[in-house]
C-alpha atoms as a PDB file:
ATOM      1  CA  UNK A   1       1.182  29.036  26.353  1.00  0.00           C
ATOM      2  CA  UNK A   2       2.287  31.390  23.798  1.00  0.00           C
ATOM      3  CA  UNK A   3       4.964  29.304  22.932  1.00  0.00           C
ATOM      4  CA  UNK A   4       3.198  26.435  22.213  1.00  0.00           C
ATOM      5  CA  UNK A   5       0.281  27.756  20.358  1.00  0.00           C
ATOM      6  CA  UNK A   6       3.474  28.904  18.212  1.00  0.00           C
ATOM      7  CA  UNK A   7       4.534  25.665  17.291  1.00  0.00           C
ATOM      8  CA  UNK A   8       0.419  24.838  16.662  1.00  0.00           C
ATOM      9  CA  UNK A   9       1.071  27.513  13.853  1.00  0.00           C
ATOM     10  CA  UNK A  10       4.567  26.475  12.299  1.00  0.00           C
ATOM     11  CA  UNK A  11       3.407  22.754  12.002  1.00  0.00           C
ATOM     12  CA  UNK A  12      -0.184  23.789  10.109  1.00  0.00           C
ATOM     13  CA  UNK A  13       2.094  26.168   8.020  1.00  0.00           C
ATOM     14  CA  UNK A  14       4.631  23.492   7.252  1.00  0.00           C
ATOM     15  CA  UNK A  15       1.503  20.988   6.309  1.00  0.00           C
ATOM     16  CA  UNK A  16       0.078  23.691   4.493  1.00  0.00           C
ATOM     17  CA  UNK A  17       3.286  24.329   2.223  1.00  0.00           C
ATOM     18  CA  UNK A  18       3.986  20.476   1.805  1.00  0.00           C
ATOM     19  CA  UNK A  19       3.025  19.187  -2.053  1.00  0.00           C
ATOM     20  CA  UNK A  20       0.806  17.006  -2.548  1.00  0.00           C
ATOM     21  CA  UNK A  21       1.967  13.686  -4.000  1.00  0.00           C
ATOM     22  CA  UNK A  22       0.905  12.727  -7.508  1.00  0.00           C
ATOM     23  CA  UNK A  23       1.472   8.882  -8.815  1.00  0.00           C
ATOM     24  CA  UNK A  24       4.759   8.744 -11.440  1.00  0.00           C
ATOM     25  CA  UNK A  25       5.705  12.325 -10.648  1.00  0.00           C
ATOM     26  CA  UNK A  26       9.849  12.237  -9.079  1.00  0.00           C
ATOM     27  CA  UNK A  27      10.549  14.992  -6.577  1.00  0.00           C
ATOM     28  CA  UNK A  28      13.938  15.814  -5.569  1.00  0.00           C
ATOM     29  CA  UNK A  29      15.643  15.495  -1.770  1.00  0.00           C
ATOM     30  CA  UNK A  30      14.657  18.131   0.609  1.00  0.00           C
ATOM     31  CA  UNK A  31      11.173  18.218  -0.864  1.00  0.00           C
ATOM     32  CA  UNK A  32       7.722  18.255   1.602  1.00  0.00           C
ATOM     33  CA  UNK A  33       5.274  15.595   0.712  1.00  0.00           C
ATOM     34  CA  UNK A  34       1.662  14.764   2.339  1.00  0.00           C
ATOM     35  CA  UNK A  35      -0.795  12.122   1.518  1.00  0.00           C
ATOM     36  CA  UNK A  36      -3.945  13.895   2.652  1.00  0.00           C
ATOM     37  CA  UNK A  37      -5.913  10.385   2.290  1.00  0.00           C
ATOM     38  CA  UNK A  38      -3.641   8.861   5.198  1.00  0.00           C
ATOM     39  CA  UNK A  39      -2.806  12.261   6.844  1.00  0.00           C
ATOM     40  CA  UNK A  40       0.999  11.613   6.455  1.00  0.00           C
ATOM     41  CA  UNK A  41       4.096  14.434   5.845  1.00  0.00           C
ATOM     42  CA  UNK A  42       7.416  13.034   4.844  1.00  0.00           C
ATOM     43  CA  UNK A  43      10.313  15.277   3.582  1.00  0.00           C
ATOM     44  CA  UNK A  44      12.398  13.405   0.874  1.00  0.00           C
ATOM     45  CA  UNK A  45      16.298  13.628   2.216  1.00  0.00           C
ATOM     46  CA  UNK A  46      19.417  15.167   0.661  1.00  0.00           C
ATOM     47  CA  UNK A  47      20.291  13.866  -2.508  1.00  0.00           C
ATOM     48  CA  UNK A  48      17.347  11.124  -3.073  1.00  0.00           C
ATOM     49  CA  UNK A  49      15.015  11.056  -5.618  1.00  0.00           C
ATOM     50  CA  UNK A  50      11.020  10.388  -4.632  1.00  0.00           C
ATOM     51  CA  UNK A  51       8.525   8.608  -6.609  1.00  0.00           C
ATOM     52  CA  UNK A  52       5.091   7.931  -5.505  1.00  0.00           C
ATOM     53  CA  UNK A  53       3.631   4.459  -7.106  1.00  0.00           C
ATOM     54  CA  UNK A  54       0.274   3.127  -6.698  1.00  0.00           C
ATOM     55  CA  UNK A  55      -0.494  -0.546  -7.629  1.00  0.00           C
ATOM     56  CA  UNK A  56      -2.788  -3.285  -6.688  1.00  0.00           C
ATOM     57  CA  UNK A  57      -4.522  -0.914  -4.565  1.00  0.00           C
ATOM     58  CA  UNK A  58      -0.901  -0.455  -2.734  1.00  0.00           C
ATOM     59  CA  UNK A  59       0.736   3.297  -2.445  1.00  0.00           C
ATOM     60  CA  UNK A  60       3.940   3.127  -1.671  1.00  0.00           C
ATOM     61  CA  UNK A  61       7.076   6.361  -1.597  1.00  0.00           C
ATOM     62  CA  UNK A  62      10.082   4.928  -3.245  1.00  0.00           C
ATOM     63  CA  UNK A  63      13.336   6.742  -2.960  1.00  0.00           C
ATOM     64  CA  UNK A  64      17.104   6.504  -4.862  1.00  0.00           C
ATOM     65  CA  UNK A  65      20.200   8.039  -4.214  1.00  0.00           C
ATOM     66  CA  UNK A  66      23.230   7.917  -6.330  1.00  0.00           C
ATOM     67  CA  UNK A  67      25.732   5.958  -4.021  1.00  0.00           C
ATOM     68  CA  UNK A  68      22.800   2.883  -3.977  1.00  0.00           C
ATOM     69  CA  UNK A  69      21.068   3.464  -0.910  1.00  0.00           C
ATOM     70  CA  UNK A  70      17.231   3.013  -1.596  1.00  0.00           C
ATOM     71  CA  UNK A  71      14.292   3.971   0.460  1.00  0.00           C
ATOM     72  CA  UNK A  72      10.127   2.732   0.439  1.00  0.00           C
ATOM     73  CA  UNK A  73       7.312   3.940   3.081  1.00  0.00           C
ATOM     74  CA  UNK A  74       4.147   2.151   2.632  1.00  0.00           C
ATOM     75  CA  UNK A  75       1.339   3.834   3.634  1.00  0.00           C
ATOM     76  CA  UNK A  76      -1.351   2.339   5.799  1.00  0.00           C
ATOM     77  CA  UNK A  77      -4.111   2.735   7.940  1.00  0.00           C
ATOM     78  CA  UNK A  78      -5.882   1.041  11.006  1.00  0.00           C
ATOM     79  CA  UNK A  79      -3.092  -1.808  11.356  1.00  0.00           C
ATOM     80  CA  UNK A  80      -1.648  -1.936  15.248  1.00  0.00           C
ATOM     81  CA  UNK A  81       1.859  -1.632  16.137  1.00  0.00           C
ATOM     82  CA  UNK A  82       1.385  -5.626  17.715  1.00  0.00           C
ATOM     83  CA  UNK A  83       1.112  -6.763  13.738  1.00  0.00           C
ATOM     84  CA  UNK A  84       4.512  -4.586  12.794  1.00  0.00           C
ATOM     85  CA  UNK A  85       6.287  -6.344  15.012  1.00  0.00           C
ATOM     86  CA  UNK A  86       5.436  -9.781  13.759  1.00  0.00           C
ATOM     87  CA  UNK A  87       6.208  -8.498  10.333  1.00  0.00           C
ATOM     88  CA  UNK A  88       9.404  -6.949  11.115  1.00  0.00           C
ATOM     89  CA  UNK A  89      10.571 -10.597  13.144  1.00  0.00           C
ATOM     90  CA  UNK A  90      10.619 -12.062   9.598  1.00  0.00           C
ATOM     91  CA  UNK A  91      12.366 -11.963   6.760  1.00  0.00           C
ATOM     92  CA  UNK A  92      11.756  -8.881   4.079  1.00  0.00           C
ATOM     93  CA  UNK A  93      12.078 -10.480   0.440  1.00  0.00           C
ATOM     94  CA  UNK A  94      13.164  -7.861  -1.643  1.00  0.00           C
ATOM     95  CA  UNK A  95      13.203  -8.663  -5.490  1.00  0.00           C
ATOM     96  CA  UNK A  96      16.042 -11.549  -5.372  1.00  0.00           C
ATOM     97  CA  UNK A  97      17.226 -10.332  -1.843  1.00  0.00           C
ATOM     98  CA  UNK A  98      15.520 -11.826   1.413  1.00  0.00           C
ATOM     99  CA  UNK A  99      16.677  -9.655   4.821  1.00  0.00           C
ATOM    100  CA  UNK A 100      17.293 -11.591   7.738  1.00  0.00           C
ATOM    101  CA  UNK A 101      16.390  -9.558  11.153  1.00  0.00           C
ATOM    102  CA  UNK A 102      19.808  -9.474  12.886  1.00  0.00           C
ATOM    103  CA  UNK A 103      17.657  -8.916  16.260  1.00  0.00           C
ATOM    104  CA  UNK A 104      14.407  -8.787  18.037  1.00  0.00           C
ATOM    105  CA  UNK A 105      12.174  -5.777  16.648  1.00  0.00           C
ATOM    106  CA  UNK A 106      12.752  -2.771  19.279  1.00  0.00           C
ATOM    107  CA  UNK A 107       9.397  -1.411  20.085  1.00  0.00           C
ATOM    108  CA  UNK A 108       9.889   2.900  21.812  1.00  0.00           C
ATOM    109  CA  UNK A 109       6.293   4.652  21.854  1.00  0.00           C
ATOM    110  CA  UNK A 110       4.938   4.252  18.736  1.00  0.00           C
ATOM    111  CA  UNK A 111       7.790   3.091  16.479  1.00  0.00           C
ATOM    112  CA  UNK A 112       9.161  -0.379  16.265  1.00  0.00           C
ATOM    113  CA  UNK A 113      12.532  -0.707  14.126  1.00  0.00           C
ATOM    114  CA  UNK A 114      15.036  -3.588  13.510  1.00  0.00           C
ATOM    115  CA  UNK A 115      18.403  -3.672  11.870  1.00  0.00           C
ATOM    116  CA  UNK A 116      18.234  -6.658   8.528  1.00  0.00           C
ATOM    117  CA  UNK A 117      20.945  -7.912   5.829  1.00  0.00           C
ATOM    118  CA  UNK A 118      21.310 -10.204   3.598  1.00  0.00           C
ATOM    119  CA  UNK A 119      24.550 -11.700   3.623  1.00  0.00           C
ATOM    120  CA  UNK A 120      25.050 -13.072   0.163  1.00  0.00           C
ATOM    121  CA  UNK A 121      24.192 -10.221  -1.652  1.00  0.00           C
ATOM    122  CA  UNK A 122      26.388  -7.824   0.484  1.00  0.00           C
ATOM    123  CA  UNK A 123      23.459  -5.797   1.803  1.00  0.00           C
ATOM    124  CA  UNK A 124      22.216  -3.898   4.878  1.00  0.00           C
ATOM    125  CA  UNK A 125      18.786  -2.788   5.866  1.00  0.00           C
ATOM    126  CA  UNK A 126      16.972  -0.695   8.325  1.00  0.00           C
ATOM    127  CA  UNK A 127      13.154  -1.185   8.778  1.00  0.00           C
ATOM    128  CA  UNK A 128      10.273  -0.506  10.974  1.00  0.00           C
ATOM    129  CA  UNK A 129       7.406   1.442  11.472  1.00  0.00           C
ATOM    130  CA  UNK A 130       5.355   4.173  13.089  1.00  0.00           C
ATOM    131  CA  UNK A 131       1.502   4.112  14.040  1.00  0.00           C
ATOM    132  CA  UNK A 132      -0.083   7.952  14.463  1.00  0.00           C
ATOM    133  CA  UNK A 133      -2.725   7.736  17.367  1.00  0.00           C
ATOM    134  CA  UNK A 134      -5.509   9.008  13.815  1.00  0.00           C
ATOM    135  CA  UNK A 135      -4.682   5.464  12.595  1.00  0.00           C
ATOM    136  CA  UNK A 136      -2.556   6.212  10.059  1.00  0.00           C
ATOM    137  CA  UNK A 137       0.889   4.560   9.985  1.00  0.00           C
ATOM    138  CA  UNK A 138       3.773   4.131   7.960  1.00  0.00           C
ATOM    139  CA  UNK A 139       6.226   1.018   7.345  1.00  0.00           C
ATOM    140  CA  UNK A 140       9.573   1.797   6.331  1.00  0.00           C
ATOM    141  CA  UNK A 141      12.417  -0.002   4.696  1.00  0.00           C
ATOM    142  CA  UNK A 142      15.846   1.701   4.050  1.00  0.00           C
ATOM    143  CA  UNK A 143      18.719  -0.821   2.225  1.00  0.00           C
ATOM    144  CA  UNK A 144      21.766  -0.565   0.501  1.00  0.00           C
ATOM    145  CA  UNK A 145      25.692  -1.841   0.422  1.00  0.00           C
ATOM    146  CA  UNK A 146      27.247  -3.235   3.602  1.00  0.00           C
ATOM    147  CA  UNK A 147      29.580  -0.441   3.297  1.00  0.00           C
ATOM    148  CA  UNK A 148      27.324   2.288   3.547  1.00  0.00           C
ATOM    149  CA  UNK A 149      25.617   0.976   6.730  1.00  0.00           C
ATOM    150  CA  UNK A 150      26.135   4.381   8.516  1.00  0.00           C
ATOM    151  CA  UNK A 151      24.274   5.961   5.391  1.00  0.00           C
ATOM    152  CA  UNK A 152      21.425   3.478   5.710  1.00  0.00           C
ATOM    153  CA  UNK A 153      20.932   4.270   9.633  1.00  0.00           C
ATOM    154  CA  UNK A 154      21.312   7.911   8.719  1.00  0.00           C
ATOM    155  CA  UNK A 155      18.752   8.032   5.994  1.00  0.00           C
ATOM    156  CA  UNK A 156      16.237   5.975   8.339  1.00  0.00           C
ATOM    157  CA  UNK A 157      16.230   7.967  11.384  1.00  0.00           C
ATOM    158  CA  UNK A 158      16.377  11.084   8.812  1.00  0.00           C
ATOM    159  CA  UNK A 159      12.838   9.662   7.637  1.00  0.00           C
ATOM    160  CA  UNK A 160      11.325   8.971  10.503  1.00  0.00           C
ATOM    161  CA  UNK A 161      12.083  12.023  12.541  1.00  0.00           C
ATOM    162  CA  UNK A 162      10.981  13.950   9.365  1.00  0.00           C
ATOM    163  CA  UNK A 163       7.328  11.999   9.921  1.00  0.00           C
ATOM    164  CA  UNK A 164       4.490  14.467  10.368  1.00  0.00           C
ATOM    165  CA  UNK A 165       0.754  13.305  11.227  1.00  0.00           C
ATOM    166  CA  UNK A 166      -2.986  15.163  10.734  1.00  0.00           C
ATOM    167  CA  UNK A 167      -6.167  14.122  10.604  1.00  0.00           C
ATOM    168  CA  UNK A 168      -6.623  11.755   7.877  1.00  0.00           C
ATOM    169  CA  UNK A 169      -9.137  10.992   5.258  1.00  0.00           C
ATOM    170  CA  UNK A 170      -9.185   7.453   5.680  1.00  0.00           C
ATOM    171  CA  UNK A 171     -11.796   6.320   8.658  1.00  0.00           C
ATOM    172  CA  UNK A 172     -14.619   9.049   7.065  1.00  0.00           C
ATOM    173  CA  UNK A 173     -16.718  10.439   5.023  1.00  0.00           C
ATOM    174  CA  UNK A 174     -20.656  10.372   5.253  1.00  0.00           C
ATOM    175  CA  UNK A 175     -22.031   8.231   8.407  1.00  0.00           C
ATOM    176  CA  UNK A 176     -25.177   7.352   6.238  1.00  0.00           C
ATOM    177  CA  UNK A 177     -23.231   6.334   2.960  1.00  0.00           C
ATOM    178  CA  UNK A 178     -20.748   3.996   5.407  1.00  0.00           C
ATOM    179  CA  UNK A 179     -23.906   2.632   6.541  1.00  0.00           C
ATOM    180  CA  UNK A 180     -25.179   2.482   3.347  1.00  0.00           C
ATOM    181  CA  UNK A 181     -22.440   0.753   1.759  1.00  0.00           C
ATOM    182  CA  UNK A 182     -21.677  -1.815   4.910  1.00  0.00           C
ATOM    183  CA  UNK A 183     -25.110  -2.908   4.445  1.00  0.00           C
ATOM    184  CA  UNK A 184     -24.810  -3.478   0.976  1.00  0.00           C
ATOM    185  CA  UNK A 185     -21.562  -5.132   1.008  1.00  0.00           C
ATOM    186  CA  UNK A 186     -21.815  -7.288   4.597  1.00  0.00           C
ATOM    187  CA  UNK A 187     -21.691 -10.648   3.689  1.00  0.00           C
ATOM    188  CA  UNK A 188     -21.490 -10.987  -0.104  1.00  0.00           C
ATOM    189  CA  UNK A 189     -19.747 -12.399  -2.636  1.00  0.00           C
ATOM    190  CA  UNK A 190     -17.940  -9.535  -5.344  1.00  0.00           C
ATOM    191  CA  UNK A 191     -17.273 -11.855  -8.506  1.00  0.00           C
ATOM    192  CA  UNK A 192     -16.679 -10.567 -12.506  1.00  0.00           C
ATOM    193  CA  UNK A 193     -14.869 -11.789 -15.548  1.00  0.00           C
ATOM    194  CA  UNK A 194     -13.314 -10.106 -17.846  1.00  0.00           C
ATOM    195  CA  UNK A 195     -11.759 -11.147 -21.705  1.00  0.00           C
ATOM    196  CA  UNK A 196      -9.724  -8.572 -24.023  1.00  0.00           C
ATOM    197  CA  UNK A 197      -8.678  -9.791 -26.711  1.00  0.00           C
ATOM    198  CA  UNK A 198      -7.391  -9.029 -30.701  1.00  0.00           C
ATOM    199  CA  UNK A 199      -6.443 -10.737 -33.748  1.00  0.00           C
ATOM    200  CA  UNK A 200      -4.676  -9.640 -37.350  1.00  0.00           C
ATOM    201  CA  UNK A 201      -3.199 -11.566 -40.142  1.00  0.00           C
ATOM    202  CA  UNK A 202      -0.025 -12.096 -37.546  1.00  0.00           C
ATOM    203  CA  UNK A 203      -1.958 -14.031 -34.958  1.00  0.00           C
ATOM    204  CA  UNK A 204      -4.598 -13.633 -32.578  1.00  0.00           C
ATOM    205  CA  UNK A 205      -3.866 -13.199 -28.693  1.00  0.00           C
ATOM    206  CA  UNK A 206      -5.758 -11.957 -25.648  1.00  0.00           C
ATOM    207  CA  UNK A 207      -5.998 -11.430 -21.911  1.00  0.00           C
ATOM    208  CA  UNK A 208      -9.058 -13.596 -19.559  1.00  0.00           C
ATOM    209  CA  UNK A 209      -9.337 -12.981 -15.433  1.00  0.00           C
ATOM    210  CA  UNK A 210     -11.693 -13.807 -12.909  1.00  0.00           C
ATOM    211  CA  UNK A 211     -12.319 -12.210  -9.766  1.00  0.00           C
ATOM    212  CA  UNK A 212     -13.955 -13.079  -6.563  1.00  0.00           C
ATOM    213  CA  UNK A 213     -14.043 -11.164  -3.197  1.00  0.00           C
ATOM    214  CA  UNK A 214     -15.805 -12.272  -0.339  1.00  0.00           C
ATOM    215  CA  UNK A 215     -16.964  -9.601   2.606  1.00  0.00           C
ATOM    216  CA  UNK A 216     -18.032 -12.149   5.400  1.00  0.00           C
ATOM    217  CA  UNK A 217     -19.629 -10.760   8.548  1.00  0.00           C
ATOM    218  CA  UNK A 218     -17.540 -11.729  10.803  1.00  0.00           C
ATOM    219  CA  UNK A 219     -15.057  -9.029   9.336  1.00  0.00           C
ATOM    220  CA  UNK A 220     -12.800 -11.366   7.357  1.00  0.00           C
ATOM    221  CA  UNK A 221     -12.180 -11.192   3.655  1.00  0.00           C
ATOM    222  CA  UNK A 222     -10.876 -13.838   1.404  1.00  0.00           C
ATOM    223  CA  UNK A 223      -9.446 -12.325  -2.394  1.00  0.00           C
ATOM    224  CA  UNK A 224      -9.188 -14.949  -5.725  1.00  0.00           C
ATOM    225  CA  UNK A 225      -7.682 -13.723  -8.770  1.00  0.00           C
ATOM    226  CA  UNK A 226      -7.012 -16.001 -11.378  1.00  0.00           C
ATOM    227  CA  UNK A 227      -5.682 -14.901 -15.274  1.00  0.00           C
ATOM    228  CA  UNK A 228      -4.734 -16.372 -18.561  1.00  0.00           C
ATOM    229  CA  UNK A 229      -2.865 -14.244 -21.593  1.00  0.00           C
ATOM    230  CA  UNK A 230      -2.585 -16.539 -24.788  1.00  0.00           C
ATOM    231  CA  UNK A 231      -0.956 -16.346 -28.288  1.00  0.00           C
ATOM    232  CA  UNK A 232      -1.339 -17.576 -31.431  1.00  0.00           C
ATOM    233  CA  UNK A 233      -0.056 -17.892 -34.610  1.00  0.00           C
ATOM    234  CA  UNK A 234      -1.158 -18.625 -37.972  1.00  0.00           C
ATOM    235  CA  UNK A 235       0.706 -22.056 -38.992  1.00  0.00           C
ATOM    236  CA  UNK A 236       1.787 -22.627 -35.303  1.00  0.00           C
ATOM    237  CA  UNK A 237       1.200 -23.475 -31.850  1.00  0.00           C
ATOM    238  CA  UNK A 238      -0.422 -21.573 -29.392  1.00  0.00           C
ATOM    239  CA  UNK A 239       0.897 -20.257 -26.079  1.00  0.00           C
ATOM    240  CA  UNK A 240      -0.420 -19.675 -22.847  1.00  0.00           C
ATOM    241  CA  UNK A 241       0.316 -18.626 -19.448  1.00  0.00           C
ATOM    242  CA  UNK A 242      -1.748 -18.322 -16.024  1.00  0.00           C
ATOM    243  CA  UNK A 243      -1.236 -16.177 -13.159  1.00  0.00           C
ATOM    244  CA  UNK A 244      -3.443 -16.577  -9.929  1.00  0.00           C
ATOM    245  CA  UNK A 245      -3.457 -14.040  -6.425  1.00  0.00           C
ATOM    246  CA  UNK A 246      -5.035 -14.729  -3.596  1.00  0.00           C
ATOM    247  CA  UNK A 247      -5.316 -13.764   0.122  1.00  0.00           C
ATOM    248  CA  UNK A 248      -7.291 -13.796   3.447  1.00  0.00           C
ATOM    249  CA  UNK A 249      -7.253 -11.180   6.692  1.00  0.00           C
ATOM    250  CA  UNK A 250      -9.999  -8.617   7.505  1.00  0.00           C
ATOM    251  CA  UNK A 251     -11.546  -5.952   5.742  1.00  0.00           C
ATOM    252  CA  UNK A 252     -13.125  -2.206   6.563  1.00  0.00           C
ATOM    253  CA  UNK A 253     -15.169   0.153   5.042  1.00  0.00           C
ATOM    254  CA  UNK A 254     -12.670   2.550   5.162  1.00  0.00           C
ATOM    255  CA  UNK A 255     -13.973   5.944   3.365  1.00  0.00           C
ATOM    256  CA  UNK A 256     -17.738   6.470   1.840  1.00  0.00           C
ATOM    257  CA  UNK A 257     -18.231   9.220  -0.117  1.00  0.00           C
ATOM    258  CA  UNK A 258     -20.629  10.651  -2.922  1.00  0.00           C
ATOM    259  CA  UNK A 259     -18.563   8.947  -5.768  1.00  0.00           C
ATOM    260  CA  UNK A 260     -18.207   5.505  -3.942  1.00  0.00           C
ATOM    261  CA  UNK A 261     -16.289   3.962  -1.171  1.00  0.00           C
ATOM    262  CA  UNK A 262     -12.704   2.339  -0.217  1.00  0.00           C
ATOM    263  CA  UNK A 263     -12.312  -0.889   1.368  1.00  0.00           C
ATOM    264  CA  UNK A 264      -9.323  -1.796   3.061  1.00  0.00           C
ATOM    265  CA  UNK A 265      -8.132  -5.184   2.538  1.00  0.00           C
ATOM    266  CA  UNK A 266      -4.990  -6.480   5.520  1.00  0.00           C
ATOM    267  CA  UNK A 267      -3.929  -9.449   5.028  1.00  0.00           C
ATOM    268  CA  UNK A 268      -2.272 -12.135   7.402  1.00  0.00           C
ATOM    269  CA  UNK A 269       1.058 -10.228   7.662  1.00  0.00           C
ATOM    270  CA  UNK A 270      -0.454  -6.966   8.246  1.00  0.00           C
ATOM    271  CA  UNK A 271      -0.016  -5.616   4.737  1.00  0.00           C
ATOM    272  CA  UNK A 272      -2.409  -3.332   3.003  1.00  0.00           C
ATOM    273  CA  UNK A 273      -4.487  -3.113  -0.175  1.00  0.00           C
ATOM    274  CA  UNK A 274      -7.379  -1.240  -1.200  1.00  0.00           C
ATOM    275  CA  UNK A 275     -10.122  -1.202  -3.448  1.00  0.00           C
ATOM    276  CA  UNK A 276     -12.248   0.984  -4.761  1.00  0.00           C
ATOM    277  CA  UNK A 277     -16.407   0.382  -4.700  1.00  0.00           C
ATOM    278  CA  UNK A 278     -18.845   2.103  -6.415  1.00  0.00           C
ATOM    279  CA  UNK A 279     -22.036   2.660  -8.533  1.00  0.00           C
ATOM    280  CA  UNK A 280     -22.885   3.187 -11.952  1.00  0.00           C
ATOM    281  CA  UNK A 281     -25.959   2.177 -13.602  1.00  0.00           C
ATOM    282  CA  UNK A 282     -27.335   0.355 -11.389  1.00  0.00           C
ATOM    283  CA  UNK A 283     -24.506  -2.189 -11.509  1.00  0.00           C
ATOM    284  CA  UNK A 284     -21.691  -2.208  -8.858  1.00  0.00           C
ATOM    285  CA  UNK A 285     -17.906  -1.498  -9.835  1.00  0.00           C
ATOM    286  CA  UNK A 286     -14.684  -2.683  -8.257  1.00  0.00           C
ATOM    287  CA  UNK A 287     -11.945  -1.027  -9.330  1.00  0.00           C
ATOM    288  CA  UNK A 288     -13.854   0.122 -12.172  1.00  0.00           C
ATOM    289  CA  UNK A 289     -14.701  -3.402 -13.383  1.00  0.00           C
ATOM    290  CA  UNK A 290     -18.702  -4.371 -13.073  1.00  0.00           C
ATOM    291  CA  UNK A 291     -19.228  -7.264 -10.641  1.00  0.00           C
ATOM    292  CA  UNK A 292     -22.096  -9.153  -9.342  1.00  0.00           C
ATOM    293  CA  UNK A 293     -23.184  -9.106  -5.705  1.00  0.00           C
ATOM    294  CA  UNK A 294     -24.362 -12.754  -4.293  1.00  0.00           C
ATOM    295  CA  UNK A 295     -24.713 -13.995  -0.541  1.00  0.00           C
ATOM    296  CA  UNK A 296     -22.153 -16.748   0.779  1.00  0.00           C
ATOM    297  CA  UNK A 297     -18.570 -17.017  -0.450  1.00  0.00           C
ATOM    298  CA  UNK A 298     -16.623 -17.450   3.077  1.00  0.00           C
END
């Protein structure tokens, strides 16, 4: 008994003298990292570098090491091991890579893992993922040359036996403001436009987007983002370009707090984003961007 209540100690200890990780700040190998919103440790290995980016409501632990072995742990919460393993049976596009699974996933308690490459490009890969029983989990992709294949192994089961789990942020906050929220947000339509723009004696040029979200009751979400950037010049033609997102899974009110709350957005593949709800002058703000609120939209 004493024994154990011993380890109780060194792991609280070790969570307590972990940093806490900041967006754009690089940490060196053999540093102690938590996420307090997920409730996840990792400890950066031996001669990586660690740098924490958040985009598109996506945080994600990228990781470098000299000899070209590279490292990413996506953070995530409330997906099941069952949707890893579909994930992990297909191929990983990578920037210009795509990594064929060179086997079934392999599923022990909860971690699933499966050995990848892509052939062309002379490269090896080790991914999977583990699932805490708070909800919290953690999908991890290790890749570098075929030559360093023993490195890439190395560096994966280095990062997943360095995994370390507490309670987690995500999945509270106030009962009342969850219920709040759910019954604000349950079946509505989240749609705003937005136009930046600026011109000089050079030219003119500017930025347009649109953005609808749709919370349907049955739990399912469908996401449409469309923009346009244009330029033009005095004299000349103009020029114009349009990029559109889009995607449909489920959805959760994840957190509710006092300054808002955080919906979690998985899509088909079991992939994570999140955005962030609140209020401010009587007008309602997604990702800081006023929207309106109107029934239908699934």
């Amino acid at each position: 008994m004493r024994s154990l209540a011993l380890l109780v100690l060194l792991a609280a200890q070790g969570w307590a003298l972990a940093q806490e990780m900041e967006a754009g700040r690089e940490y060196p190998g053999g540093s102690s990292l938590r996420n307090s919103y997920f409730g996840v440790q990792v400890r950066v290995p031996r001669g990586f570098m660690a740098r924490l980016a958040e985009e598109n409501g996506v945080q994600a632990l990228g990781m470098g090491s000299p000899e070209g072995v590279g490292a990413l742990l996506l953070f995530q919460f409330g997906v099941p091991q069952a949707s890893y393993r579909r994930l992990l049976s297909q191929p990983l596009p990578l920037g210009e890579a795509r990594l064929e699974p060179r086997q079934a996933p392999r599923s022990q308690g909860n971690r699933v893992s499966v050995r990848g490459a892509d052939g062309e490009r002379g490269l090896v890969a080790r991914s999977g993922s583990v699932n805490a029983p708070s909800g919290a989990s953690v999908l991890l992709l290790v890749v570098g040359p075929v030559g360093l294949e023993a490195r890439v192994a190395a560096t994966f089961d280095a990062l997943v036996a360095g995994l370390q789990f507490s309670k987690p942020l995500a999945g509270g906050g106030d009962a009342k403001l969850r219920q709040a929220w759910q019954n604000r947000l349950l079946g509505r339509l989240l749609s705003g436009s937005m136009a930046d723009g600026n011109s000089s004696a050079n030219g003119s040029g500017g930025v347009a987007s649109d953005t609808r979200l749709a919370l349907c009751r049955g739990g399912r979400f469908v996401y449409e983002s469309r923009s346009t950037a244009f330029v033009s010049i005095p004299g000349g033609s103009g020029v114009s370009s349009v990029s559109e997102d889009g995607a449909e899974g489920t959805w959760a009110l994840e957190f509710a707090g006092s300054s808002g709350a955080i919906l979690a957005l998985t899509d088909s593949s079991g992939l994570q984003r999140r955005v962030n709800v609140r209020m401010a002058g009587g007008r309602v703000l997604l990702d800081g961007r006023a929207v309106s609120l109107s029934p239908g939209g699934c």
